[in-house]
PDB file of N, CA and C in Angstrom:
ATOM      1  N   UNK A   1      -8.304  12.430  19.855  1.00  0.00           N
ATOM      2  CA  UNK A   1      -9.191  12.240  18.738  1.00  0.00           C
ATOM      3  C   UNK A   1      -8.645  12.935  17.482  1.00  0.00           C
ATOM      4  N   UNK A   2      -8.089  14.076  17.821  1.00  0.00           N
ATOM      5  CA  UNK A   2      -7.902  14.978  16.751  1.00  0.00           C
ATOM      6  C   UNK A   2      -6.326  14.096  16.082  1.00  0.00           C
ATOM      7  N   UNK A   3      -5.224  13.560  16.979  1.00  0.00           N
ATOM      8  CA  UNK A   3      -4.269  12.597  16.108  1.00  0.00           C
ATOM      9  C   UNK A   3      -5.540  11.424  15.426  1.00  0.00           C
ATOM     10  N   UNK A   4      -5.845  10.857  15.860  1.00  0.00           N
ATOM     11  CA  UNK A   4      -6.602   9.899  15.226  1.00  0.00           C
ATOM     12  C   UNK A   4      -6.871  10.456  13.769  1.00  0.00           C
ATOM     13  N   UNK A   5      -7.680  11.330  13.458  1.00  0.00           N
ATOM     14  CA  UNK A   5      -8.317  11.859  12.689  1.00  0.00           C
ATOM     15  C   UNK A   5      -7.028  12.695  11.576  1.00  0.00           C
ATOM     16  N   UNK A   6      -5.988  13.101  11.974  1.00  0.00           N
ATOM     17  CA  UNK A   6      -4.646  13.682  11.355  1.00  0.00           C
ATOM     18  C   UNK A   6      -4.050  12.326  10.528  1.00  0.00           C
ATOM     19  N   UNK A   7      -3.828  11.139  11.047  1.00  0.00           N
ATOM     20  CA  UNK A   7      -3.405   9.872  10.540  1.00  0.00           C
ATOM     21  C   UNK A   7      -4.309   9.386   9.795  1.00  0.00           C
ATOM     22  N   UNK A   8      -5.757   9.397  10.021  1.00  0.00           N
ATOM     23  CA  UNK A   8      -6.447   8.604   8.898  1.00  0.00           C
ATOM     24  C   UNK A   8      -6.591   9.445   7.759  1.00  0.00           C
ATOM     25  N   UNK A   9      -6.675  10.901   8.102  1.00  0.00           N
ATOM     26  CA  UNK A   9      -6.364  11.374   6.862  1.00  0.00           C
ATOM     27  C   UNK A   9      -5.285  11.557   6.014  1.00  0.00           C
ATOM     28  N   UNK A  10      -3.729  10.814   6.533  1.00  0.00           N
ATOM     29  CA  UNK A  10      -2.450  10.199   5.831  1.00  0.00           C
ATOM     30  C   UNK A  10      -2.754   9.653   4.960  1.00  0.00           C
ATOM     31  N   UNK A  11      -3.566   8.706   5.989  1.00  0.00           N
ATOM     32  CA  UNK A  11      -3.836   7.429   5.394  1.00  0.00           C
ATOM     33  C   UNK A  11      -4.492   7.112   3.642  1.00  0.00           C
ATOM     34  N   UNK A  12      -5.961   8.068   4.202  1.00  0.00           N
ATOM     35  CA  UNK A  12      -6.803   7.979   3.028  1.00  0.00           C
ATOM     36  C   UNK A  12      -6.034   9.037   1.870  1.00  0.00           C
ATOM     37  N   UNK A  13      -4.888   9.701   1.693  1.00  0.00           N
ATOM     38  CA  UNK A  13      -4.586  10.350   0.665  1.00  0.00           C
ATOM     39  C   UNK A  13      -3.380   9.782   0.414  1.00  0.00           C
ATOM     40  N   UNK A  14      -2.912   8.686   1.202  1.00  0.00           N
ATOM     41  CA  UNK A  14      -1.548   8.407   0.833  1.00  0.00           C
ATOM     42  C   UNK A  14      -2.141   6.912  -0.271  1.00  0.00           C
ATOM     43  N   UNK A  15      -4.011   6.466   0.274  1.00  0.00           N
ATOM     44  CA  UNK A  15      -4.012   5.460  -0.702  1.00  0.00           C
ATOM     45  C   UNK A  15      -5.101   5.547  -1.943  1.00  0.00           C
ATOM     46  N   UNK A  16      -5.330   7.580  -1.574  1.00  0.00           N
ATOM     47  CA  UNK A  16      -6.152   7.837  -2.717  1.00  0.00           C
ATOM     48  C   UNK A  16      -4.966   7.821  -3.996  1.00  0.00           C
ATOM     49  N   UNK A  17      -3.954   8.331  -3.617  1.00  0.00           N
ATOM     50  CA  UNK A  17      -2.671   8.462  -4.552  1.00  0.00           C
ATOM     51  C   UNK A  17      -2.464   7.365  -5.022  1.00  0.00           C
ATOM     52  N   UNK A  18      -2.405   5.874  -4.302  1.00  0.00           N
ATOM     53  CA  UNK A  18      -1.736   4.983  -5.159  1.00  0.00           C
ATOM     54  C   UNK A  18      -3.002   4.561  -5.633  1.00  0.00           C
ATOM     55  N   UNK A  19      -4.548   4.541  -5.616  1.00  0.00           N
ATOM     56  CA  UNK A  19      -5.232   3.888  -6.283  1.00  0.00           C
ATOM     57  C   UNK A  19      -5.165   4.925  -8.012  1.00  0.00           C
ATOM     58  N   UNK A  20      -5.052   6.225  -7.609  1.00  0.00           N
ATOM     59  CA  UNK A  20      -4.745   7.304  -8.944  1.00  0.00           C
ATOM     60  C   UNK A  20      -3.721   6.681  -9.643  1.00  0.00           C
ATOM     61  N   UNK A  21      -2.185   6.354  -9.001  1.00  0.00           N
ATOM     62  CA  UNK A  21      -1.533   5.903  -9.838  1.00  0.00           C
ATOM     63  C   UNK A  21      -1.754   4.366 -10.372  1.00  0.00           C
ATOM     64  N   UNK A  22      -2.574   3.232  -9.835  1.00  0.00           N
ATOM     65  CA  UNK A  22      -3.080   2.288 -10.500  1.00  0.00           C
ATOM     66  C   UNK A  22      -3.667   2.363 -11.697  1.00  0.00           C
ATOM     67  N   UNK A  23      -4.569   3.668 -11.261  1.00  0.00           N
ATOM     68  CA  UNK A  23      -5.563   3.695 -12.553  1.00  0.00           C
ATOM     69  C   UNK A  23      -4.706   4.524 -14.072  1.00  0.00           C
ATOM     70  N   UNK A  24      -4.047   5.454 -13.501  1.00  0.00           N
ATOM     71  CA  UNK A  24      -3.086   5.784 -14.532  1.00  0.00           C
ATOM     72  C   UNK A  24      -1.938   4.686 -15.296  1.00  0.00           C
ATOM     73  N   UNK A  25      -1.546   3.764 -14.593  1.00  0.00           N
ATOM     74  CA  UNK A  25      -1.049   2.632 -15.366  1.00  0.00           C
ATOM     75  C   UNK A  25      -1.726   1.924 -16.311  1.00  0.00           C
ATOM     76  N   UNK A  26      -2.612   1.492 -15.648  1.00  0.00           N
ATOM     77  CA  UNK A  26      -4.003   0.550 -16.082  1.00  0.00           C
ATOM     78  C   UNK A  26      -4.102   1.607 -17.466  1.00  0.00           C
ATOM     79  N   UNK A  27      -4.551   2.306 -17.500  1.00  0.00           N
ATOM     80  CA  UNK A  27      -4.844   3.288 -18.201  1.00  0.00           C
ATOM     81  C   UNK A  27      -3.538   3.609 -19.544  1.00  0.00           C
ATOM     82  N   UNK A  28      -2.253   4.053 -19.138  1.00  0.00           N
ATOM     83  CA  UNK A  28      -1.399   4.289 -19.860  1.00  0.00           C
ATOM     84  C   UNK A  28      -0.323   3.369 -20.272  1.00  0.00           C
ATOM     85  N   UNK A  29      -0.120   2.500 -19.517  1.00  0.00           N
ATOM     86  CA  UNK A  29       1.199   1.467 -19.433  1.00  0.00           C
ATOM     87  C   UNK A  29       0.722   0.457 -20.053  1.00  0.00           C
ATOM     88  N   UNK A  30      -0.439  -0.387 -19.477  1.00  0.00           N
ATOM     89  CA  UNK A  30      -0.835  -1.672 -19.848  1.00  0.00           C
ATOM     90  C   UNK A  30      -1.262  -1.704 -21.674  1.00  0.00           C
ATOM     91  N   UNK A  31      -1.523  -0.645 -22.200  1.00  0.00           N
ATOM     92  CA  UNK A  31      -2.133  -0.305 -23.682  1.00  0.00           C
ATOM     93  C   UNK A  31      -1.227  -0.674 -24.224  1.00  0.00           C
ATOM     94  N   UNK A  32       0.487   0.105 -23.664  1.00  0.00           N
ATOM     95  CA  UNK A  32       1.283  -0.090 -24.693  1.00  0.00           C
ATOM     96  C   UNK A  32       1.459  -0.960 -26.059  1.00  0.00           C
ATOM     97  N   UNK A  33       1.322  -1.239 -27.015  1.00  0.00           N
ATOM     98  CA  UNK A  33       1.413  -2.412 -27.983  1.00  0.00           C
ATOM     99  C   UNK A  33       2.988  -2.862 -27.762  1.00  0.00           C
ATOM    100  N   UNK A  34       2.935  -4.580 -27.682  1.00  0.00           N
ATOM    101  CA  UNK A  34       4.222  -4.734 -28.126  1.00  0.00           C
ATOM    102  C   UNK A  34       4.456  -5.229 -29.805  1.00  0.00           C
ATOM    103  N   UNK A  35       5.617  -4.480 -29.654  1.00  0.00           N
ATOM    104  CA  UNK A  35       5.917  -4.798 -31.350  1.00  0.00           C
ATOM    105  C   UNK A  35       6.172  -6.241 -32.071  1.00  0.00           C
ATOM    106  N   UNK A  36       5.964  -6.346 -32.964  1.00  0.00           N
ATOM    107  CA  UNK A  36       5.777  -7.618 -33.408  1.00  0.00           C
ATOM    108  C   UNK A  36       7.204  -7.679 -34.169  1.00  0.00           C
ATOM    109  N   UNK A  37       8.188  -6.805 -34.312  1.00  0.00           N
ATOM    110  CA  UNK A  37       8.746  -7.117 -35.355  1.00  0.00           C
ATOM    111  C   UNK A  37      10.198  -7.534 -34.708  1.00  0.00           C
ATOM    112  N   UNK A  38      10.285  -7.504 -33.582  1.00  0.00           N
ATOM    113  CA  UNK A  38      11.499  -8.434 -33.156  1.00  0.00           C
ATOM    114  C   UNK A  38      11.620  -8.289 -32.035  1.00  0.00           C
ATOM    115  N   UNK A  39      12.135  -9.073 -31.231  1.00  0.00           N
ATOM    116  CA  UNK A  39      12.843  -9.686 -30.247  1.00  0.00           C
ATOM    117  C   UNK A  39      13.188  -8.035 -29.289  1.00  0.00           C
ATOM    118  N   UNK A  40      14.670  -7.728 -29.722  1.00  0.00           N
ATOM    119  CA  UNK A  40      14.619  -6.675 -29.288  1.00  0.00           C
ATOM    120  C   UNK A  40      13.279  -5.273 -28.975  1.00  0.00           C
ATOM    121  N   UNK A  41      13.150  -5.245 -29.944  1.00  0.00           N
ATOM    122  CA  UNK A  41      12.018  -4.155 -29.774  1.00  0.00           C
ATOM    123  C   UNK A  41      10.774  -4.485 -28.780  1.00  0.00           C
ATOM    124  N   UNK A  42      10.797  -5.964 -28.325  1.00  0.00           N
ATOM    125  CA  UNK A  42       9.525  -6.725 -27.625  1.00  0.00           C
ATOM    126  C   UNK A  42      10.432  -6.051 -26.278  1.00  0.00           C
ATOM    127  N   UNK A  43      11.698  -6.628 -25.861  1.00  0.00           N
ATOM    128  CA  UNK A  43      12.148  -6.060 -24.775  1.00  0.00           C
ATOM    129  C   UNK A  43      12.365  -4.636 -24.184  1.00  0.00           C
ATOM    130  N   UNK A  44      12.708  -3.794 -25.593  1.00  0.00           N
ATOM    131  CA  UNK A  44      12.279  -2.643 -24.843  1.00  0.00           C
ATOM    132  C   UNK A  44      11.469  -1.856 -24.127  1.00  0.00           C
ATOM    133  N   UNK A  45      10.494  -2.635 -25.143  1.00  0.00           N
ATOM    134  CA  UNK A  45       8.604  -2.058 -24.958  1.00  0.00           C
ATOM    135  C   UNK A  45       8.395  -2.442 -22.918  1.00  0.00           C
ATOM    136  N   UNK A  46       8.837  -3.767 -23.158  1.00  0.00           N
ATOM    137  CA  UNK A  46       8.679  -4.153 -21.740  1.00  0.00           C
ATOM    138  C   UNK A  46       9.419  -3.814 -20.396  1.00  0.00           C
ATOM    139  N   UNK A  47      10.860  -3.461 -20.784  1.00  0.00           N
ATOM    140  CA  UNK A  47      11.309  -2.446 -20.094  1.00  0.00           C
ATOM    141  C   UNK A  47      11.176  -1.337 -19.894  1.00  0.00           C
ATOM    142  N   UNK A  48      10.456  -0.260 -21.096  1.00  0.00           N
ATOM    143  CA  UNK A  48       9.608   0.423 -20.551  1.00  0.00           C
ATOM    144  C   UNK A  48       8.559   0.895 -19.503  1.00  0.00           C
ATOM    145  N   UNK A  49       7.531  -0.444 -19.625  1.00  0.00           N
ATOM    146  CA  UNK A  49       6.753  -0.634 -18.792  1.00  0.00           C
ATOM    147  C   UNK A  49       6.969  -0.769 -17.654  1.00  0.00           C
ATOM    148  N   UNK A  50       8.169  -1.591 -17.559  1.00  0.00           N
ATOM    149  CA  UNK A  50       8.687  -1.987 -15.892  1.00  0.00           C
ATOM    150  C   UNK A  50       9.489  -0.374 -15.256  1.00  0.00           C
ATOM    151  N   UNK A  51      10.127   0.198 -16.183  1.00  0.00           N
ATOM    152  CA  UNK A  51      10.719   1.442 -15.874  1.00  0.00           C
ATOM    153  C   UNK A  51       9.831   2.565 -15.374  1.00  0.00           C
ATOM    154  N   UNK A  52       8.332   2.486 -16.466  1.00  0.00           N
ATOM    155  CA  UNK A  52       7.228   3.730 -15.802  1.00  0.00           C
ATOM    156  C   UNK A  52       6.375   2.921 -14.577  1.00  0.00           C
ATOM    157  N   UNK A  53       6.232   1.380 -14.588  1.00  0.00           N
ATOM    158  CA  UNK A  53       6.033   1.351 -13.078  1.00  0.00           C
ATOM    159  C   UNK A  53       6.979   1.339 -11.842  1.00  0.00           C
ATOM    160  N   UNK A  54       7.934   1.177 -12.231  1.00  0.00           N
ATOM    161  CA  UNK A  54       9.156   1.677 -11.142  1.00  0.00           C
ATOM    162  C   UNK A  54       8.982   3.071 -10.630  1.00  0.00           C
ATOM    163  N   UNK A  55       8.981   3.823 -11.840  1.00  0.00           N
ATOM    164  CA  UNK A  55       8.942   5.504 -11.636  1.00  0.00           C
ATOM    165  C   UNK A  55       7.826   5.845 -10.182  1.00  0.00           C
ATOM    166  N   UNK A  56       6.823   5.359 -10.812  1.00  0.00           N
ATOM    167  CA  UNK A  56       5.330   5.457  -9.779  1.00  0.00           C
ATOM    168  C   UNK A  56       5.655   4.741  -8.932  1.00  0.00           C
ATOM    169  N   UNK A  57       5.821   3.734  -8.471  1.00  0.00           N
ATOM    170  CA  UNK A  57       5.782   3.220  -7.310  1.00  0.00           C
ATOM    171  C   UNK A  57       7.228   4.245  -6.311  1.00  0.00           C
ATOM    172  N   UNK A  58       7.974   4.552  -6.825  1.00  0.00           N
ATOM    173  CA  UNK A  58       8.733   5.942  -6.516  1.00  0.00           C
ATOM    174  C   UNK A  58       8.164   7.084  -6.159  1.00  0.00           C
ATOM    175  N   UNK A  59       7.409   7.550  -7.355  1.00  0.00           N
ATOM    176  CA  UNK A  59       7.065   8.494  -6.936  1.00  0.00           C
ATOM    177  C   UNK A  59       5.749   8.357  -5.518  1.00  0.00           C
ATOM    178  N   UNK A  60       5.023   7.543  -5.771  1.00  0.00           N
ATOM    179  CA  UNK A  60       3.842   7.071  -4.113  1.00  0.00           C
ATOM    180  C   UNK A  60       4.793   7.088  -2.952  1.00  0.00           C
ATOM    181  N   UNK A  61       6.048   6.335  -2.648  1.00  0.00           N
ATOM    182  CA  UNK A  61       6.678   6.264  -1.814  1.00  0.00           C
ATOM    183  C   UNK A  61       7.240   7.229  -1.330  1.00  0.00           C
ATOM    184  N   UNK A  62       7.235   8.289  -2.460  1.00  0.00           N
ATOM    185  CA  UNK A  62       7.907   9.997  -1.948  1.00  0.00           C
ATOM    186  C   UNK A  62       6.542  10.466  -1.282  1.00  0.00           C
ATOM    187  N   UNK A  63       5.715  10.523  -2.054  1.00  0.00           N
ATOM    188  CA  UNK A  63       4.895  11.471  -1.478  1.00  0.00           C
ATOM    189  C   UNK A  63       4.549  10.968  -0.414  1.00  0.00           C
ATOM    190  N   UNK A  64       4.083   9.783   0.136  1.00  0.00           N
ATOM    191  CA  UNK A  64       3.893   8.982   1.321  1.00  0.00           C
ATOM    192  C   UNK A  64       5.272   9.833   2.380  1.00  0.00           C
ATOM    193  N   UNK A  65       6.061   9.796   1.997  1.00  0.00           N
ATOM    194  CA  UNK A  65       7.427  10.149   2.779  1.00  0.00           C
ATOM    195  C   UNK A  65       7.171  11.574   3.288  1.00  0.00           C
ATOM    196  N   UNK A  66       6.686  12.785   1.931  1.00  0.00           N
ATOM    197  CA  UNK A  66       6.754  13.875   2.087  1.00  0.00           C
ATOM    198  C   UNK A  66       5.367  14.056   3.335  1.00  0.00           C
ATOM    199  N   UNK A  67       4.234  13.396   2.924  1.00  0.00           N
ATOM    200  CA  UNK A  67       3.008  13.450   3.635  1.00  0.00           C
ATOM    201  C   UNK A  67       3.526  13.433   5.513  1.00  0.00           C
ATOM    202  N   UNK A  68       3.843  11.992   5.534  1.00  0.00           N
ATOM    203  CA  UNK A  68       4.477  12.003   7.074  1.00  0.00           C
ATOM    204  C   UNK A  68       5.290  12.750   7.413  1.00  0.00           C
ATOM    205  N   UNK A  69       6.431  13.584   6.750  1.00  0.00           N
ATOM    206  CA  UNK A  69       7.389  14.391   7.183  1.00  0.00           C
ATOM    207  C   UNK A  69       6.611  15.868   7.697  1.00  0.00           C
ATOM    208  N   UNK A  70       5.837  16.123   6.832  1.00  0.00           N
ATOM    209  CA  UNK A  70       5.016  17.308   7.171  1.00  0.00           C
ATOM    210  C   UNK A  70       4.112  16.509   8.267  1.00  0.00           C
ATOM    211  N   UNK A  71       3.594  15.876   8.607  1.00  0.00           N
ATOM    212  CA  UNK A  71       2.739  15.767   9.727  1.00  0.00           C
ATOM    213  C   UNK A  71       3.718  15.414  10.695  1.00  0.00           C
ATOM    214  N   UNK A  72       4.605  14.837  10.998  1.00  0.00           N
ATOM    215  CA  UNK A  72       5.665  14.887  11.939  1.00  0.00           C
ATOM    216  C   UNK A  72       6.318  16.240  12.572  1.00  0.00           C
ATOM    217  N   UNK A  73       6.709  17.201  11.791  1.00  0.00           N
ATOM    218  CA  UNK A  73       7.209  18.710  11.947  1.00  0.00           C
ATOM    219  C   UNK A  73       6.185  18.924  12.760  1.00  0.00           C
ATOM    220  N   UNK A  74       5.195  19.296  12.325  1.00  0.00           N
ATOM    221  CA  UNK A  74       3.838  19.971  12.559  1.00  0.00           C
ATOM    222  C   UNK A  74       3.606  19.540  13.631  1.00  0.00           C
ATOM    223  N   UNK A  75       4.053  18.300  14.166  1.00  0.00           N
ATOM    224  CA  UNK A  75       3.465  18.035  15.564  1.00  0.00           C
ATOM    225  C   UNK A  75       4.881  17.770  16.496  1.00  0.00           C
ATOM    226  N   UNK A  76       5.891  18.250  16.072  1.00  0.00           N
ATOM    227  CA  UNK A  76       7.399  19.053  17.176  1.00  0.00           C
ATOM    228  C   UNK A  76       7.116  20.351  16.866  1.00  0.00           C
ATOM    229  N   UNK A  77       6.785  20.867  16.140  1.00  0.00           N
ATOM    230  CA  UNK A  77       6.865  22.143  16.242  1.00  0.00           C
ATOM    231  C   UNK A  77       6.440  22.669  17.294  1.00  0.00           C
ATOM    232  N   UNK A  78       4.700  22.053  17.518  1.00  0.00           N
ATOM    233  CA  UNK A  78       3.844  22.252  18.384  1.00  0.00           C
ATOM    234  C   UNK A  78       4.410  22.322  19.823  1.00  0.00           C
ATOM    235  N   UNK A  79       5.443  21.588  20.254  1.00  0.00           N
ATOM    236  CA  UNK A  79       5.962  20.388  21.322  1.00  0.00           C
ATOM    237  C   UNK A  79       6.810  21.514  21.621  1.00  0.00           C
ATOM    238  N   UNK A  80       7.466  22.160  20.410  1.00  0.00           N
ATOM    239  CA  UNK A  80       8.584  22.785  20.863  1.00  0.00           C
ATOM    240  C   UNK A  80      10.119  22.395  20.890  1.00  0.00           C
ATOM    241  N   UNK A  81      10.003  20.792  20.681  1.00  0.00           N
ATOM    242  CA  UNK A  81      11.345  19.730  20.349  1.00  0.00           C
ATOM    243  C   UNK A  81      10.691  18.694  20.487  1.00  0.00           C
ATOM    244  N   UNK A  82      12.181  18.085  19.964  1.00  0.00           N
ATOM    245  CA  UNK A  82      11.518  16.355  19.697  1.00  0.00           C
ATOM    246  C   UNK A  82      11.296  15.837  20.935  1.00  0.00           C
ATOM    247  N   UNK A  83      11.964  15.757  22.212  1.00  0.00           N
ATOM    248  CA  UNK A  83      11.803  15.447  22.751  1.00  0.00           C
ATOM    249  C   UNK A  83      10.650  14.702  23.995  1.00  0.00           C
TER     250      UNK A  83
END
């Protein structure tokens, strides 16, 4: 019961994090204005955007990574080896 309960709580913080970083996009990225005054400057703006959602979806995938790595240890440690 008690793994059960260790994983869903992965779970629910690995997708409280990405709904935080949704709302921080939503929030910061999507506002951006694009510029009206040329071509270039339209593409940067938008590579921007694609660059700070790259970043985040990076950074969720770390912490997701870091989350399981620590609950993995934690339960060889216990064991004594991987085995």
């Amino acid at each position: 019961m008690r793994r059960i309960l260790e994983i869903s709580l992965i779970m629910l913080a690995v997708w409280g994090i990405l709904m935080a970083e949704l709302y921080l996009l939503l929030l910061v990225v999507v506002p951006i204005p694009n510029p009206r005054d040329g071509v270039l400057w339209l593409a940067v703006a938008s590579a921007a955007k694609i660059a700070i959602g790259i970043a985040s979806i990076l950074a969720w995938l770390y912490c997701w990574k870091r989350i399981t790595e620590l609950y993995f240890w934690r339960r060889v440690g216990r064991r004594g080896s991987a085995a």
